[in-house]
Protein backbone atom coordinates (compact mmCIF):
# COMPACT_ATOMS: atom_id res chain seq x y z
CA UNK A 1 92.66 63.21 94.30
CA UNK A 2 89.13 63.79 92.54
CA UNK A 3 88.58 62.40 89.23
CA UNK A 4 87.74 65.30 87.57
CA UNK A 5 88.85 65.45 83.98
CA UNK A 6 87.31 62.20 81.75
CA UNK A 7 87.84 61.23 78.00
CA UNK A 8 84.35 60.07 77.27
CA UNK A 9 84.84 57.56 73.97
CA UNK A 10 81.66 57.21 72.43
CA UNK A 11 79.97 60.25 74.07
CA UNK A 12 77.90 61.16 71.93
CA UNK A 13 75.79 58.06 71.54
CA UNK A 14 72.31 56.61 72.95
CA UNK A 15 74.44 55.77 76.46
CA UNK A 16 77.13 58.24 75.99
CA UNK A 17 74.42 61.35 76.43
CA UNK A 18 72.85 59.74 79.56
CA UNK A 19 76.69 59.42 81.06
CA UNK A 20 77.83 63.24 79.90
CA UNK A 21 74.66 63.82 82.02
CA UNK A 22 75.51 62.17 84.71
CA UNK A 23 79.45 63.08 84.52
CA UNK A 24 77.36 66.87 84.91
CA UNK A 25 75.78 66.02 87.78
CA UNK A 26 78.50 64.72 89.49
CA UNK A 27 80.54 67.99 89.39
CA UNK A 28 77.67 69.73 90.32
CA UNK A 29 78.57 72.66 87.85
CA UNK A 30 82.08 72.47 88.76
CA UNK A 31 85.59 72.53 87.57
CA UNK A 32 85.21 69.09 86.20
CA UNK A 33 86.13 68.61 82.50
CA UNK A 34 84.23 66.39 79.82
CA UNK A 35 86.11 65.86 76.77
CA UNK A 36 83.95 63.75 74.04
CA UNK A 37 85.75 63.17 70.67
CA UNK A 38 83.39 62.15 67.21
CA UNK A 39 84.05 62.29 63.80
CA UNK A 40 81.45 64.95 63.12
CA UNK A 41 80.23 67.40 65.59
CA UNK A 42 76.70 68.01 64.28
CA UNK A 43 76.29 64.40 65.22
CA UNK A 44 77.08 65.62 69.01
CA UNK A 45 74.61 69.09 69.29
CA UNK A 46 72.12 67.08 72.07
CA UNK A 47 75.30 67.29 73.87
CA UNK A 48 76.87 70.37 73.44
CA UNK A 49 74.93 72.28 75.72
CA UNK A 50 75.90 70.65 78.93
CA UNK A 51 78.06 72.78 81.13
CA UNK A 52 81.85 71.25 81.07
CA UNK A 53 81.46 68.85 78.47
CA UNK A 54 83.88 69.78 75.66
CA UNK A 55 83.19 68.32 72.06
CA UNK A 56 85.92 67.99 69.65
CA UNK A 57 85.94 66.52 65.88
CA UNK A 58 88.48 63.72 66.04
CA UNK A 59 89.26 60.04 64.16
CA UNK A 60 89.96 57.61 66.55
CA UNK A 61 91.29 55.46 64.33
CA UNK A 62 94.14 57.83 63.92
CA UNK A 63 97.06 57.06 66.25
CA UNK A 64 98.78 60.06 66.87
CA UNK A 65 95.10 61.57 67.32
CA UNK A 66 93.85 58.99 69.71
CA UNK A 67 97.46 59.66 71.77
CA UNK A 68 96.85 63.37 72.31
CA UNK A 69 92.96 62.65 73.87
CA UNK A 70 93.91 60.32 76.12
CA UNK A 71 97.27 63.13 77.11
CA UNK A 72 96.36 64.84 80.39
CA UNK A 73 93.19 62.68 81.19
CA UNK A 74 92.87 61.59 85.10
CA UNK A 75 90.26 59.29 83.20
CA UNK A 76 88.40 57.41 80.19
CA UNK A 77 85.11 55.93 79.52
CA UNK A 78 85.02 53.87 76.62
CA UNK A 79 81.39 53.20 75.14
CA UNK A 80 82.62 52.55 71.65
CA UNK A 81 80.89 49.50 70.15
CA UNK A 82 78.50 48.68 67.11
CA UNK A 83 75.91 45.93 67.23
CA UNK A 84 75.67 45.10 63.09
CA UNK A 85 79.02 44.87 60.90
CA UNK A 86 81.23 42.56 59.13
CA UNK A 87 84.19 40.94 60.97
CA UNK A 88 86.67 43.42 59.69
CA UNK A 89 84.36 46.24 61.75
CA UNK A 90 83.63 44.21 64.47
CA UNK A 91 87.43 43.70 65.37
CA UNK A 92 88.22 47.45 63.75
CA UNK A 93 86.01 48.69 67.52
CA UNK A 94 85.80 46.02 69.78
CA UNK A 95 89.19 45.02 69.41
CA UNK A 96 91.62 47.20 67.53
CA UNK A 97 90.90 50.27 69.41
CA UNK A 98 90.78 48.79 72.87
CA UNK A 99 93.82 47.52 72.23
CA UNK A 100 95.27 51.04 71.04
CA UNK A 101 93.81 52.60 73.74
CA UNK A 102 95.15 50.51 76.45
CA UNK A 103 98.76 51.35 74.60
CA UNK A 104 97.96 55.20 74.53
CA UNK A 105 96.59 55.43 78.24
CA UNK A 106 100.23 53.20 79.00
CA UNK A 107 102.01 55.34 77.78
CA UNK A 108 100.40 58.84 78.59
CA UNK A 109 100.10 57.59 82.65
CA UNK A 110 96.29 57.19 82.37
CA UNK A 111 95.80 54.26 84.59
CA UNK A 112 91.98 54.31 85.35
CA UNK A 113 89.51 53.04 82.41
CA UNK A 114 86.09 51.96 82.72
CA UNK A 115 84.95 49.65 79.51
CA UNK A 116 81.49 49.06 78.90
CA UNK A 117 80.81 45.48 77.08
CA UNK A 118 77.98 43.35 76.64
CA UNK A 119 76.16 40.33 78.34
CA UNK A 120 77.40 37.04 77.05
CA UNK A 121 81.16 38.21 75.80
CA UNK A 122 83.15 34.79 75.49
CA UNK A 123 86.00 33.84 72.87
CA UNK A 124 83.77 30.71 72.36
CA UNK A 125 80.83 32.68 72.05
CA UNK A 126 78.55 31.17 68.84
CA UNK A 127 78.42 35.23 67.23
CA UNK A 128 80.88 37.45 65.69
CA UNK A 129 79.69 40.30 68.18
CA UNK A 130 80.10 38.72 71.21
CA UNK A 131 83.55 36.80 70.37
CA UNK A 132 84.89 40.69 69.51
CA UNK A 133 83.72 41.58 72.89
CA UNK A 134 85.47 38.87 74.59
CA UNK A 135 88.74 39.77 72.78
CA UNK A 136 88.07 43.67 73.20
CA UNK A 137 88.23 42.81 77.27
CA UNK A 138 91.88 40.65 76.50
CA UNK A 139 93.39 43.40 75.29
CA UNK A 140 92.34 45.83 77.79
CA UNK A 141 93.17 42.76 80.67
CA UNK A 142 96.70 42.76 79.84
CA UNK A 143 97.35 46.04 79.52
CA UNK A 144 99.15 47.99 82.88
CA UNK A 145 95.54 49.57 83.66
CA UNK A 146 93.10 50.19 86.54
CA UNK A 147 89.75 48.15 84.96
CA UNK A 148 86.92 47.77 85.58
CA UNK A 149 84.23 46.12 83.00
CA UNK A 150 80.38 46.44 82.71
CA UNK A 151 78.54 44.12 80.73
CA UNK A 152 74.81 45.28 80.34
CA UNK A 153 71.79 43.51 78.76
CA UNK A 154 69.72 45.29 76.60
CA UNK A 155 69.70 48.99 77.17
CA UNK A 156 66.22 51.17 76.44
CA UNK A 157 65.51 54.48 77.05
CA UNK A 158 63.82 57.12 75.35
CA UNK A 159 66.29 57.30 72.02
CA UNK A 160 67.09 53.60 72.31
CA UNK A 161 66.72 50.81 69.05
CA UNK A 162 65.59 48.38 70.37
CA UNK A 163 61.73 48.80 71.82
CA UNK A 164 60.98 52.10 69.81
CA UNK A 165 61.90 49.57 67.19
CA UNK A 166 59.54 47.16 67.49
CA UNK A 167 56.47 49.78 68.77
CA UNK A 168 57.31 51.10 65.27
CA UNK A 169 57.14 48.12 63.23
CA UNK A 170 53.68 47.21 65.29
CA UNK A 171 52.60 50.83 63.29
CA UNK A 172 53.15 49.85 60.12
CA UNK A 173 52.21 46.08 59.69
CA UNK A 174 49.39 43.82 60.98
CA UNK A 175 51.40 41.37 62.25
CA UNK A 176 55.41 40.71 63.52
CA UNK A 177 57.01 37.45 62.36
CA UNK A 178 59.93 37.27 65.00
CA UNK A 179 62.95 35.13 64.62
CA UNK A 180 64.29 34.49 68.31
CA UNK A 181 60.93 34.75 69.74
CA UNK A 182 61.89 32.89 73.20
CA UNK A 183 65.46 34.24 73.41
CA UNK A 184 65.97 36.10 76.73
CA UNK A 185 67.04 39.70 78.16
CA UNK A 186 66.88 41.71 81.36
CA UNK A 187 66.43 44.96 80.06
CA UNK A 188 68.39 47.69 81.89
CA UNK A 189 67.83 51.22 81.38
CA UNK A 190 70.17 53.70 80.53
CA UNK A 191 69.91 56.03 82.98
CA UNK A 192 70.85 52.82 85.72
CA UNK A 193 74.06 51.68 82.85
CA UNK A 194 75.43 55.78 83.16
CA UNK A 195 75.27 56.25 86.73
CA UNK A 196 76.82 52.73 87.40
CA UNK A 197 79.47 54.19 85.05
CA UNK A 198 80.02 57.09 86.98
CA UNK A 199 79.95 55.72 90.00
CA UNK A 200 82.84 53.12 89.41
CA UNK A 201 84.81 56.76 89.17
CA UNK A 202 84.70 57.21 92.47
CA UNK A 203 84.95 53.93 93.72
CA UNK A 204 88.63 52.17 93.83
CA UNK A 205 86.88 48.61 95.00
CA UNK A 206 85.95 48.18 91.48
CA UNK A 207 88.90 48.05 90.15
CA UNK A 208 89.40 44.55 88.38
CA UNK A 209 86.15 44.25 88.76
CA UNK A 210 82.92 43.07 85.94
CA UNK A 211 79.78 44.36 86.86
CA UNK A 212 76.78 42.98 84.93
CA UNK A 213 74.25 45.60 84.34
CA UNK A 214 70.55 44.52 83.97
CA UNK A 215 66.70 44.94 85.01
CA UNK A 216 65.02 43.44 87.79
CA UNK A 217 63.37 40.90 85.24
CA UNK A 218 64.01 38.88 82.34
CA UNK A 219 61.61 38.99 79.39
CA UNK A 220 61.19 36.73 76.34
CA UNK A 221 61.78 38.69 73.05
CA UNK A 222 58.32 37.80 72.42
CA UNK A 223 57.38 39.32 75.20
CA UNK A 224 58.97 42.07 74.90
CA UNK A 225 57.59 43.06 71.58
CA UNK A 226 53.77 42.98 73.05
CA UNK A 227 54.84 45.18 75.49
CA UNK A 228 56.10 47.60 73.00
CA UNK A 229 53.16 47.29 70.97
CA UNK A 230 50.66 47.40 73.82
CA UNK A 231 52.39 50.54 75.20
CA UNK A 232 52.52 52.41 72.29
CA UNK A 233 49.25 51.15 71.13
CA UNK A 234 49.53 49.40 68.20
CA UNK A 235 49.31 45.53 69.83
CA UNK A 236 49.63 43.37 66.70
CA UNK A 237 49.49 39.58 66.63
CA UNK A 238 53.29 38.38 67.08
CA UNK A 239 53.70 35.23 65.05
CA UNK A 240 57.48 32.80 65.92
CA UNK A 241 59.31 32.04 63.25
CA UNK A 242 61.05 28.66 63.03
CA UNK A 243 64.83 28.55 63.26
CA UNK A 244 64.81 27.89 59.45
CA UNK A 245 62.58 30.91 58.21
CA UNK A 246 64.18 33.35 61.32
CA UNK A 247 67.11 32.84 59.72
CA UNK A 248 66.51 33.54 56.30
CA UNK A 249 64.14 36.64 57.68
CA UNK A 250 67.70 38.01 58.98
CA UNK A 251 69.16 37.05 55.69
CA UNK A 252 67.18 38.98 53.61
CA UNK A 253 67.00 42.10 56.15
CA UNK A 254 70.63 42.16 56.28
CA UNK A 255 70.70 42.92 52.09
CA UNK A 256 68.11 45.58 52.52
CA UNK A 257 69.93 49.25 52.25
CA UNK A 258 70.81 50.52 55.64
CA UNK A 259 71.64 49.44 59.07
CA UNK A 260 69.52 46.14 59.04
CA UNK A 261 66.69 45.64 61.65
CA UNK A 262 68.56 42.50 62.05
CA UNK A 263 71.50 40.26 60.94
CA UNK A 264 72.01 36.56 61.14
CA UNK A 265 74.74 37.29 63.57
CA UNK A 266 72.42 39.04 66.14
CA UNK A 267 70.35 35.41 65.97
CA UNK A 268 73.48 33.67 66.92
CA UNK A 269 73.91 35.92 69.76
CA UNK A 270 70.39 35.78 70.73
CA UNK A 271 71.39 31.61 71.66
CA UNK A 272 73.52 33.02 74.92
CA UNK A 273 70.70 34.48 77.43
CA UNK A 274 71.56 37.86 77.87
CA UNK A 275 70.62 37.99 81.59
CA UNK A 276 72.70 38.22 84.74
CA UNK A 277 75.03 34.81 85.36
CA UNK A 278 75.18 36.06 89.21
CA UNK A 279 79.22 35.07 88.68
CA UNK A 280 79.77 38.87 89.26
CA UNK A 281 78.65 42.03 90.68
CA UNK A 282 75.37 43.61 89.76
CA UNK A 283 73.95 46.75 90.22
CA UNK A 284 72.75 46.60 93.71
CA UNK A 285 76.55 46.54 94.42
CA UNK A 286 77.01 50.31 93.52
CA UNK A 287 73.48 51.20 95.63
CA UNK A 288 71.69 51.20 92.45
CA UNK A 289 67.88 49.65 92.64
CA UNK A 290 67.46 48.51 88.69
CA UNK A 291 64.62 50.19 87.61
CA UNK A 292 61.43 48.12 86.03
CA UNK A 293 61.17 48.47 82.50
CA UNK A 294 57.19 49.20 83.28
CA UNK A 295 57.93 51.92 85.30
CA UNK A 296 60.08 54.13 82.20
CA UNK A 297 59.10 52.54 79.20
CA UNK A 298 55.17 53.40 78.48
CA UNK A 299 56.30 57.02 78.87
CA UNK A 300 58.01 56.98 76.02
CA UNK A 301 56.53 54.65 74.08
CA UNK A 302 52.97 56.18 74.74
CA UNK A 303 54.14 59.29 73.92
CA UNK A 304 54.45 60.99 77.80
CA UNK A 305 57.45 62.09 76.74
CA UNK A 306 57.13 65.60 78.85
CA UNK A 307 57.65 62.82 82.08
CA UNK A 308 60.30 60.56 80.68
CA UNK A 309 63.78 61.21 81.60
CA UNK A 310 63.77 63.04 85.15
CA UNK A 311 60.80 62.24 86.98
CA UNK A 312 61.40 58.73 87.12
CA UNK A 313 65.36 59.16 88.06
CA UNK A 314 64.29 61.33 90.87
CA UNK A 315 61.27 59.44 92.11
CA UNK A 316 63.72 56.36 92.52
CA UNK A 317 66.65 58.50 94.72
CA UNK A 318 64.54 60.37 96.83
């Protein structure tokens, strides 16, 4: 029987939209339902539009709420996760709810779920992110379920926070003093991380399976944040900080107001390399050539935005 009716946790985030897309696509404008929960709906409107995707205001952290998505789902997606917080948050969504989801789908019948992690999750993992990770994937392991696990690297795309960060920073100020300047990532994009998503629907021989998500290269952060400066055009000198002064630079950004740029905790996860181990399946194993950061990125980043999203998806499948 078609998979055909999908609780998408976490919809209507940076990945979430590019996987609504994609769940779209798949049904080709059919009978297939979407059902994304969030707290508020104005935060969902980008998504709202797309033909069979159904939006609905809901607290996930609410039991008896969470119970009646997951009711009458053939599937769900979870793409729930947060990349700054204290320990308390960090085990509220990578743990807690994971764990209350696996009890919900148990007990509605909902066997198949598709979790999407992150590079480098491990219980002895040296941050607070990627040890929540590690225990969000226990709970969901010993749960009665169908599983299957993707781990990507760093995801960009056009309304992602991480290279639209730095081309940003390279606008305002002369130089960048980087903390972490030779930590490593394979970049993936997002577009590669949703249909790898959808394509575990339809394919049982994932089941039980982790699939590690990532670009065809691996990049230096350093390196990474020329290439957003030279594509956006605002190249600025990029100036490694020792360990010492990196980590009180991520000291004092953390107690600026806001989401901080970054937190001590994303240093100690930048220590794991988040590239492929090749200890599990990649990509390539769903028929999906990673695309090159170069080939996406300066679009969006330069400001092509008119040839971002579609162009380059198509120009890779056909």
């Amino acid at each position: 029987m078609p998979i055909d009716d999908i609780l998408v946790l976490g919809g209507s985030g940076f990945v979430g939209r590019a996987v609504c897309e994609r769940l779209v696509e798949r049904s080709g404008g059919g009978s297939a339902r979407v059902r994304v929960p969030t707290r508020h709906l104005a935060r969902a409107r980008h998504i709202q539009s797309l033909p069979t995707v159904e939006t609905v205001e809901v607290d996930l952290h609410d039991d008896a709420q969470l119970a009646r998505l997951v009711e009458g789902r053939q599937a769900v997606i979870n793409l729930v996760a947060r990349l700054h917080g204290s320990d308390a948050e960090f085990h509220q969504l990578h743990v807690e709810l994971p764990r209350r989801l696996a009890r919900c789908c148990e007990a509605a019948g909902v066997r198949r779920l598709i979790h999407v992690s992150a590079l480098g999750a491990d219980a002895a993992a040296p941050s607070r992110y990627l040890r929540s990770k590690a225990a969000g994937e226990e709970a969901l392991r010993t749960a009665d379920l169908a599983l299957t696990l993707l781990r990507p690297s760093t995801i960009f795309g056009e309304h992602d926070h991480f290279l639209n960060l730095f081309a940003t920073l390279q606008r305002i100020f002369p130089v960048m003093p980087l903390a972490g300047a030779q930590a490593r990532f394979q970049p993936v994009w997002v577009d590669d991380v949703a249909t790898a998503i959808v394509a575990c629907l339809d394919r049982p021989e994932t089941i039980g399976q982790v699939i590690e998500c990532t670009g065809p290269q691996a990049y230096t952060l350093r390196e990474l944040v020329q290439l957003a400066g030279r594509w956006s055009g605002h190249p600025r000198p990029v100036i490694a900080l020792p360990d010492a002064l990196g980590r009180l630079q991520a000291l004092v950004l953390e107690l600026l107001p806001g989401e901080p740029l970054m937190s001590r905790d994303n240093l100690a996860s930048m220590q794991v390399p988040n590239v492929a181990t090749g200890r599990h399946l990649g990509l390539e194993s769903l028929g999906i050539r990673p695309t090159p950061l170069e080939g996406v990125a300066p679009l969006y980043l330069g400001g092509g935005r008119d040839a971002i999203r579609l162009d380059p998806w198509r120009a890779r499948r056909s």
